[in-house]
Protein backbone atom coordinates (compact mmCIF):
# COMPACT_ATOMS: atom_id res chain seq x y z
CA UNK A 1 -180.54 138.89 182.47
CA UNK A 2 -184.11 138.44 181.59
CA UNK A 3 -186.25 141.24 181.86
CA UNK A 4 -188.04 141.54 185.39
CA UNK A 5 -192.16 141.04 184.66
CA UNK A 6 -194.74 143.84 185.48
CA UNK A 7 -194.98 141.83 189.53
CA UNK A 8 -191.62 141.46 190.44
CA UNK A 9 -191.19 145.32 189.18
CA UNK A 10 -193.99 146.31 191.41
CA UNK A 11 -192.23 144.06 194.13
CA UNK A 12 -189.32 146.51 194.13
CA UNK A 13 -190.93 149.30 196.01
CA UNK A 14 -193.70 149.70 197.98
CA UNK A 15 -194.53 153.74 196.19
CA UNK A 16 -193.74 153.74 192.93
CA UNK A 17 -193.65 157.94 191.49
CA UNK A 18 -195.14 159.17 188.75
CA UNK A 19 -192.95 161.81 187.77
CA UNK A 20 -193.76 164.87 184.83
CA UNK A 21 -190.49 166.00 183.72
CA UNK A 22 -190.89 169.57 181.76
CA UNK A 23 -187.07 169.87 181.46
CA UNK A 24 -184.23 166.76 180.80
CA UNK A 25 -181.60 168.31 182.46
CA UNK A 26 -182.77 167.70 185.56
CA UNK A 27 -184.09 164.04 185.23
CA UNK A 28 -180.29 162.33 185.81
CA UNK A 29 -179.91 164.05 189.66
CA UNK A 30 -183.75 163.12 190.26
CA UNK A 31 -183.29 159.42 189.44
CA UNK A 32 -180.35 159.22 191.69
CA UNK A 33 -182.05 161.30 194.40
CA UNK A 34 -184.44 159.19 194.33
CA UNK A 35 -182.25 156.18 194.24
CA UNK A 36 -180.42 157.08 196.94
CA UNK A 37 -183.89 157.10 199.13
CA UNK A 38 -184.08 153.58 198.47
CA UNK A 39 -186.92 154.03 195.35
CA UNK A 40 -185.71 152.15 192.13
CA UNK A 41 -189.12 152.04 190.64
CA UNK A 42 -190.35 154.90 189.06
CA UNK A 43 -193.09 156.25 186.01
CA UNK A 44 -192.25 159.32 183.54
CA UNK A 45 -195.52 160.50 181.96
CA UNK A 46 -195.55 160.86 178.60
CA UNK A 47 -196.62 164.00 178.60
CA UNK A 48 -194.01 166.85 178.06
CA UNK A 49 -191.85 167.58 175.39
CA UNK A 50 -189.14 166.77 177.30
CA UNK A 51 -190.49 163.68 178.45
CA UNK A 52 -188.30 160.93 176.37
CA UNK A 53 -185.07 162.56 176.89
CA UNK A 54 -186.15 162.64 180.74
CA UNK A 55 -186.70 158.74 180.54
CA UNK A 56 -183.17 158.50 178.76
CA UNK A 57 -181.07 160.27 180.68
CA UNK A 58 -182.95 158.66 184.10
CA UNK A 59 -181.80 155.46 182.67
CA UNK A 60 -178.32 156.37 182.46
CA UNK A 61 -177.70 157.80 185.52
CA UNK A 62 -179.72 155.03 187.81
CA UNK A 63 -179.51 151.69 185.46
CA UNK A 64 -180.28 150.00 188.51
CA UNK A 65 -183.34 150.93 188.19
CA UNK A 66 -186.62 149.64 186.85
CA UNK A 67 -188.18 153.01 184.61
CA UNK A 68 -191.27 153.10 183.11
CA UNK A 69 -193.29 155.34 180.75
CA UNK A 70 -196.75 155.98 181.46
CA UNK A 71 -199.99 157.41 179.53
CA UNK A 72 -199.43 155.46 176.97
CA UNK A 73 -202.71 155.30 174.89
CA UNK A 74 -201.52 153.70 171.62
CA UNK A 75 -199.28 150.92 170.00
CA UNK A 76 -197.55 153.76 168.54
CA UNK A 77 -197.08 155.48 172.28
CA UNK A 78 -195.80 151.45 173.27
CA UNK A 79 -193.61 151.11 170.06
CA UNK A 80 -192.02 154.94 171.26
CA UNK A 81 -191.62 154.06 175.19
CA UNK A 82 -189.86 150.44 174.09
CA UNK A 83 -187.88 152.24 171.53
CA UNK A 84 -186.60 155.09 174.37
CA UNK A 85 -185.53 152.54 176.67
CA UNK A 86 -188.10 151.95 179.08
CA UNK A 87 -188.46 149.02 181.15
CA UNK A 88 -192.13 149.00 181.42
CA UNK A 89 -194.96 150.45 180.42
CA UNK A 90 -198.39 152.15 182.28
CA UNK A 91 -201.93 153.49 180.93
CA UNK A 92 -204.84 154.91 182.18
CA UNK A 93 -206.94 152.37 180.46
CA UNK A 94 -206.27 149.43 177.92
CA UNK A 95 -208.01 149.04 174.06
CA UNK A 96 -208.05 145.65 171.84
CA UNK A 97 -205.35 147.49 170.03
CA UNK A 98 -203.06 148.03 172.83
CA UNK A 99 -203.33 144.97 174.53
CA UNK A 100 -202.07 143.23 171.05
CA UNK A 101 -199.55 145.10 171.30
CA UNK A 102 -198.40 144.35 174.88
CA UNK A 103 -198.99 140.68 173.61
CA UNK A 104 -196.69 141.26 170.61
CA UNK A 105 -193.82 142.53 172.23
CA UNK A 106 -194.11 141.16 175.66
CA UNK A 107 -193.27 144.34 177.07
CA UNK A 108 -194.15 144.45 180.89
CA UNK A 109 -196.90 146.73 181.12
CA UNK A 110 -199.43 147.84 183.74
CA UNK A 111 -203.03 148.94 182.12
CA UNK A 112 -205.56 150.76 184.16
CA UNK A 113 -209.00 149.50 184.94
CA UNK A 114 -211.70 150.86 186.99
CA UNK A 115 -214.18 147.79 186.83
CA UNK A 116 -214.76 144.26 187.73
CA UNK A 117 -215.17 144.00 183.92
CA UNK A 118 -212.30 145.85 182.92
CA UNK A 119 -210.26 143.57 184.66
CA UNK A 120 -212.14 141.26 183.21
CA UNK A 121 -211.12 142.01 180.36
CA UNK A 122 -207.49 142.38 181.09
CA UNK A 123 -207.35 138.99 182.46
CA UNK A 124 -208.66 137.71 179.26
CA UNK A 125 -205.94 139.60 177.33
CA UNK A 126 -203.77 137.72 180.28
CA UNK A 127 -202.88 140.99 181.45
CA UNK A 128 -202.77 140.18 186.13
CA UNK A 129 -200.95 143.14 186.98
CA UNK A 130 -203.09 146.12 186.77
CA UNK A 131 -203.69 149.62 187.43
CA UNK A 132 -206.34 150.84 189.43
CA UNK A 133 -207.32 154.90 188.96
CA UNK A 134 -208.68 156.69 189.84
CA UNK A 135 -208.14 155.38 193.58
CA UNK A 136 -209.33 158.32 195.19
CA UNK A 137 -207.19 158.41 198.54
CA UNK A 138 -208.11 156.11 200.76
CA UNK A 139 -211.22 155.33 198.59
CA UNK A 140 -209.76 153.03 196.98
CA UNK A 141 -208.40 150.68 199.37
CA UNK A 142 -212.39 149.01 199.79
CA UNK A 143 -212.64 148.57 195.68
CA UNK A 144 -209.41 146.71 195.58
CA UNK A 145 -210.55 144.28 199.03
CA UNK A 146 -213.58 143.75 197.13
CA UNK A 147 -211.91 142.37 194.11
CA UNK A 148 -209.53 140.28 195.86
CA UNK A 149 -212.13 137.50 196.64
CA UNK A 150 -213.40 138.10 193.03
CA UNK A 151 -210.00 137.83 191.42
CA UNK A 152 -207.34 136.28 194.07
CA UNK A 153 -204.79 136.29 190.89
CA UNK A 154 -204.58 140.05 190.43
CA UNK A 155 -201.99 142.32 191.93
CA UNK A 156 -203.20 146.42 191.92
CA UNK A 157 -201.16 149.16 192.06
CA UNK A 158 -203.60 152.10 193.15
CA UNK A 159 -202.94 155.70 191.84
CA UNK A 160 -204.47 158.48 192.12
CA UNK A 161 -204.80 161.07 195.27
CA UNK A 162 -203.40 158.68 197.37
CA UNK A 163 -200.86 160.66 200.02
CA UNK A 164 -198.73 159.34 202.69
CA UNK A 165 -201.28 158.31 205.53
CA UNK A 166 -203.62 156.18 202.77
CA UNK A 167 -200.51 154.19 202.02
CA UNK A 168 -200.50 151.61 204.57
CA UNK A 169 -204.02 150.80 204.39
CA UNK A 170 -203.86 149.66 200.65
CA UNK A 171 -200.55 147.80 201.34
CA UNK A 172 -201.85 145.34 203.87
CA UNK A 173 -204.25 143.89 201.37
CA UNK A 174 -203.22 140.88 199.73
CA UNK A 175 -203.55 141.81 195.98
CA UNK A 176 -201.91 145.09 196.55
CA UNK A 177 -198.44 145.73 197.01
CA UNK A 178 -197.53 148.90 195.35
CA UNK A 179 -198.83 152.17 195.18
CA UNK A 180 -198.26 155.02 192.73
CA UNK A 181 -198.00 158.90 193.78
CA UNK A 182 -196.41 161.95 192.65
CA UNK A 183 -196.35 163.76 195.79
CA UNK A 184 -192.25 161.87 196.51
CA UNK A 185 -191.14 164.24 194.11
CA UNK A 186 -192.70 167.82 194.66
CA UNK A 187 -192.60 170.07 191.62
CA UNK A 188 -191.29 172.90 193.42
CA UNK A 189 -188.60 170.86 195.48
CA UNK A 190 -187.46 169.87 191.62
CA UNK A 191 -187.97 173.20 190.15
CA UNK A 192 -185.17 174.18 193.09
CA UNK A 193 -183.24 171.41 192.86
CA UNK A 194 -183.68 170.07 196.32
CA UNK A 195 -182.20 167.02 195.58
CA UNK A 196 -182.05 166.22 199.66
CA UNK A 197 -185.20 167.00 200.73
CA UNK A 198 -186.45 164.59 197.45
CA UNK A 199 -184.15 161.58 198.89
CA UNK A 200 -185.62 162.58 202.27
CA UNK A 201 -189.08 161.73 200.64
CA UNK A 202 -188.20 158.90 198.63
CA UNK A 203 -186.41 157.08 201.97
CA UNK A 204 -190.06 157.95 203.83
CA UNK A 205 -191.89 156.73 201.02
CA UNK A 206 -189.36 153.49 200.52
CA UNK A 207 -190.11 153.01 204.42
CA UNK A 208 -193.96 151.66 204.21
CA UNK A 209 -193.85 147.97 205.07
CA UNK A 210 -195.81 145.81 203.40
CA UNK A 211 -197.65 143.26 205.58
């Protein structure tokens, strides 16, 4: 099957979570918790230790399901995600050097901007799925309007502070369909294994319509 690009990822769930794992063992019952709420789209942060061996074992359990590694800030940070198995990649922001590497390896990949010329920019690397961050909440929702007349061929996905009652705002734009939140999976629902209450979040959170 060829591989899904960065949209029709993002078109797979209307919330996608970033997760931090700080231990693997528990990374297999969170993908399928959160799998079984209907959410097959999800981010592990490079940022732990643990974090690779989170993304592999995730993968495993759920392959199903469309896994990405985020903060990655380097071709070498790509080179490791691709390498671990991910299926796409995220970053807070997007250098020459990265973007010749997305180019390189065609590896679906969603940078983050926080300007009209940052996406500018993007665009020009031919990079039309993009992060925005910080969103802010709500905030965010009257950037990403703005841009739409600016740059109709750009899809967002908006993370940052954004909680449950900002999420339908930001999905009834046109060039947003996706948004990107930690808050489905709770780090003290996961530190107690509360696999049920985490589906119960992920099937609220795999519940926002898109208009």
């Amino acid at each position: 099957m060829h591989p899904r690009t960065m949209r029709e990822i993002l078109a797979r769930a209307p919330v996608m979570p970033i997760l931090t794992l700080h231990d693997a063992r528990l990374a297999g019952d969170l993908a399928l918790a959160l799998a079984q709420g209907g959410i097959t789209v999800f981010e592990v942060v490079m940022r732990t230790p643990q974090s690779l061996a989170a993304l592999r074992a995730m993968l495993e359990a759920t392959p199903e399901a469309d896994i990405g590694m985020g903060t990655l800030m380097s071709p070498h940070d790509l080179q490791t995600a691709l390498q671990a198995g991910a299926k796409f990649g995220v970053s807070p922001g997007l250098t020459s050097e990265l973007a010749s590497e997305i180019a390189a390896t065609q590896f679906p990949f969603l940078p983050g901007v926080a300007t009209a010329s940052e996406v500018m920019q993007a665009r020009g690397w031919g990079l039309k799925a993009l992060k925005y961050f910080p969103a802010q909440g709500a905030l965010g929702a009257h950037w990403i309007k703005d841009m739409s007349g600016v740059f109709p061929d750009v899809l967002f996905c908006p993370t940052g502070g954004i909680r449950p009652p900002d999420i339908p705002t930001y999905l009834q734009l046109p060039n947003c369909c996706t948004v990107g939140g930690s808050w489905v999976v709770p780090q003290d629902m996961l530190a107690d294994r509360d696999w049920a209450g985490i589906t119960a979040l992920a099937r609220q959170a795999s519940a926002f319509a898109r208009v």
